[in-house]
C-alpha atoms as a PDB file:
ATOM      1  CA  UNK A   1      94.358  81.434 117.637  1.00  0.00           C
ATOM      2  CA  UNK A   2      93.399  84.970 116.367  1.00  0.00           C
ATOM      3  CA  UNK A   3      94.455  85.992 113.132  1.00  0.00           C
ATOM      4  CA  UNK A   4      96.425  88.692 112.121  1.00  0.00           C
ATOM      5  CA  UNK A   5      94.971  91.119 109.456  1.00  0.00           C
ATOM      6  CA  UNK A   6      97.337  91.116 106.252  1.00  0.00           C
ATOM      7  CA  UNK A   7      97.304  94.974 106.811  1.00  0.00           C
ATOM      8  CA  UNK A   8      99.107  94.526 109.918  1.00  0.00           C
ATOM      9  CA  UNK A   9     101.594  92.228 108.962  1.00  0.00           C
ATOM     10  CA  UNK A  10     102.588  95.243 106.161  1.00  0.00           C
ATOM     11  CA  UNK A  11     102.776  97.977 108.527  1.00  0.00           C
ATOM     12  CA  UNK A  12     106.775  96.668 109.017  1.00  0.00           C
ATOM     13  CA  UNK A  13     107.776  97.508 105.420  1.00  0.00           C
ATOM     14  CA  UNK A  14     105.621 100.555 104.876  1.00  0.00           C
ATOM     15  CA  UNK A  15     108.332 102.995 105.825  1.00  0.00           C
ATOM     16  CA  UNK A  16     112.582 103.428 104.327  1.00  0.00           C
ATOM     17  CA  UNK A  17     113.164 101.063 107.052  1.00  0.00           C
ATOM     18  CA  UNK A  18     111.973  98.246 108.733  1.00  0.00           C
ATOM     19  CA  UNK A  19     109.685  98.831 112.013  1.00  0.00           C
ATOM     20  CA  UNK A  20     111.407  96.156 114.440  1.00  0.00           C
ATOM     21  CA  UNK A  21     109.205  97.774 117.161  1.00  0.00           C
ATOM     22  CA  UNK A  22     105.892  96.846 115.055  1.00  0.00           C
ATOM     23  CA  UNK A  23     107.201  93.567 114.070  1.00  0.00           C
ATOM     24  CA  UNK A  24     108.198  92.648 117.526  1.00  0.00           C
ATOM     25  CA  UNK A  25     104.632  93.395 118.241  1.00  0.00           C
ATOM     26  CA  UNK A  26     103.174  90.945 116.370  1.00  0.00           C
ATOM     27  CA  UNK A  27     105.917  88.016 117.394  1.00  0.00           C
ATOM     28  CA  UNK A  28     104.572  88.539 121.095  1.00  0.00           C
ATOM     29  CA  UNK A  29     101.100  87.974 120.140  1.00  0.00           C
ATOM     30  CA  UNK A  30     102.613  84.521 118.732  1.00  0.00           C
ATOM     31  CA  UNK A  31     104.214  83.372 121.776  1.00  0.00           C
ATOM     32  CA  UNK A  32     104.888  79.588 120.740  1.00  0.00           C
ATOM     33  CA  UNK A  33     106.657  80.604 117.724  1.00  0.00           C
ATOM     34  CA  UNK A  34     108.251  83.918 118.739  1.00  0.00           C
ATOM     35  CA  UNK A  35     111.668  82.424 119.606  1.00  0.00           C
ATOM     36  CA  UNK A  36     112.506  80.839 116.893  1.00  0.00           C
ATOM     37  CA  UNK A  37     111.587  83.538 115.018  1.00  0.00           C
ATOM     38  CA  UNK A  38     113.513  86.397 115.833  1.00  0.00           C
ATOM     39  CA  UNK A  39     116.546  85.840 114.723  1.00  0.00           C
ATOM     40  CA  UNK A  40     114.708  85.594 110.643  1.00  0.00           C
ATOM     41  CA  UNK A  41     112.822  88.521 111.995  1.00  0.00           C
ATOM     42  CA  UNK A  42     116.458  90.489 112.417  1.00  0.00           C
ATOM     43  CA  UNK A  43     117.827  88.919 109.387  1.00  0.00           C
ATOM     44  CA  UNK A  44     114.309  90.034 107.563  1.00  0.00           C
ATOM     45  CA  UNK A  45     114.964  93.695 108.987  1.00  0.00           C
ATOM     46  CA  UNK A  46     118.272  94.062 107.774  1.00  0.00           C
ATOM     47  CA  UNK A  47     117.861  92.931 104.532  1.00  0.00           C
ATOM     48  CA  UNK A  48     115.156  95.653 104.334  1.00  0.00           C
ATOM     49  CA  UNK A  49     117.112  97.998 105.187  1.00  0.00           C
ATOM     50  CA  UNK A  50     119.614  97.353 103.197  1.00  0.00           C
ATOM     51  CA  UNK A  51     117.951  97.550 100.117  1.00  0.00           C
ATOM     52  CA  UNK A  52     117.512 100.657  97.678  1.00  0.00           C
ATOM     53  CA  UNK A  53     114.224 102.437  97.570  1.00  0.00           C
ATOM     54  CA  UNK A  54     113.423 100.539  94.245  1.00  0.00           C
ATOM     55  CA  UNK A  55     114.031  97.461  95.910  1.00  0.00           C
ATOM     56  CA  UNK A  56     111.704  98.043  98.163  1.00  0.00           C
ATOM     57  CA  UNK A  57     109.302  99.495  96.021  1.00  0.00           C
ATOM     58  CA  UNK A  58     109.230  96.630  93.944  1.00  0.00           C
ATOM     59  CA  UNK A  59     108.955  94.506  97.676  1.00  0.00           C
ATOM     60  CA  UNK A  60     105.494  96.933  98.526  1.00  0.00           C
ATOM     61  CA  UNK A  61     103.855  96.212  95.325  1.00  0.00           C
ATOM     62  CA  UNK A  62     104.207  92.187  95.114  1.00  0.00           C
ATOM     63  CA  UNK A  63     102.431  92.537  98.672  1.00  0.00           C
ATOM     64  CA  UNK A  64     100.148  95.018  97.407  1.00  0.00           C
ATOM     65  CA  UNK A  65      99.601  92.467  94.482  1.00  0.00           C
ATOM     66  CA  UNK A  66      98.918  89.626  97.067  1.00  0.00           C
ATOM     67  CA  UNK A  67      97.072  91.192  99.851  1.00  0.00           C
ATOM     68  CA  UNK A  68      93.677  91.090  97.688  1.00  0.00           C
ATOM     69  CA  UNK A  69      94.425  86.896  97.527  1.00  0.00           C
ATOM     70  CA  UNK A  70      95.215  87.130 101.399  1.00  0.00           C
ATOM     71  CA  UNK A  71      91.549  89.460 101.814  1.00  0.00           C
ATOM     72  CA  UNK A  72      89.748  86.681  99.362  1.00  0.00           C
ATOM     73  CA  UNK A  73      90.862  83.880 100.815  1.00  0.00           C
ATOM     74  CA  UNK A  74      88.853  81.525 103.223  1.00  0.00           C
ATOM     75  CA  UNK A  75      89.974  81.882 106.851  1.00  0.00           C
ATOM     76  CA  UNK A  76      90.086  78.405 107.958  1.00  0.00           C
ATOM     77  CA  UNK A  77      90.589  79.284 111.632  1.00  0.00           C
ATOM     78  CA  UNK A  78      88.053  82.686 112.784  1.00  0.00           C
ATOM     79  CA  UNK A  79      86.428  84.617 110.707  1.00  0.00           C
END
């Protein structure tokens, strides 16, 4: 199993809304879990969207905040 840098897993809130197409992306490169997940991956989207630009300011820094424990962390699978 590859992993996914915690840069790409961002790239979906970066923008005012939520990049399904970018998201969708990275689902198909998890095929065994991909079903089950899209329906949370809609539900994710919307509530996105449907937040105020503070909201999701507030969302981009607490990943911000966490990406540096994601970068530190041991990769137990391949690194």
């Amino acid at each position: 199993m590859t992993a996914i840098a915690p840069r790409t897993l961002l790239a979906p809130v970066r923008g005012p809304r939520f990049d399904r197409i970018h998201a969708l992306g990275l689902l198909q490169r998890r095929p065994q879990v991909a079903p089950q997940m899209l329906q949370a991956l809609a539900d994710a989207a919307d509530r996105f969207d449907g937040m105020a630009d503070a909201g999701q300011q507030h969302l981009r820094r607490l990943i911000r905040r966490h990406r540096s424990r994601w970068e530190n962390a041991a990769c137990p699978v391949s690194c």
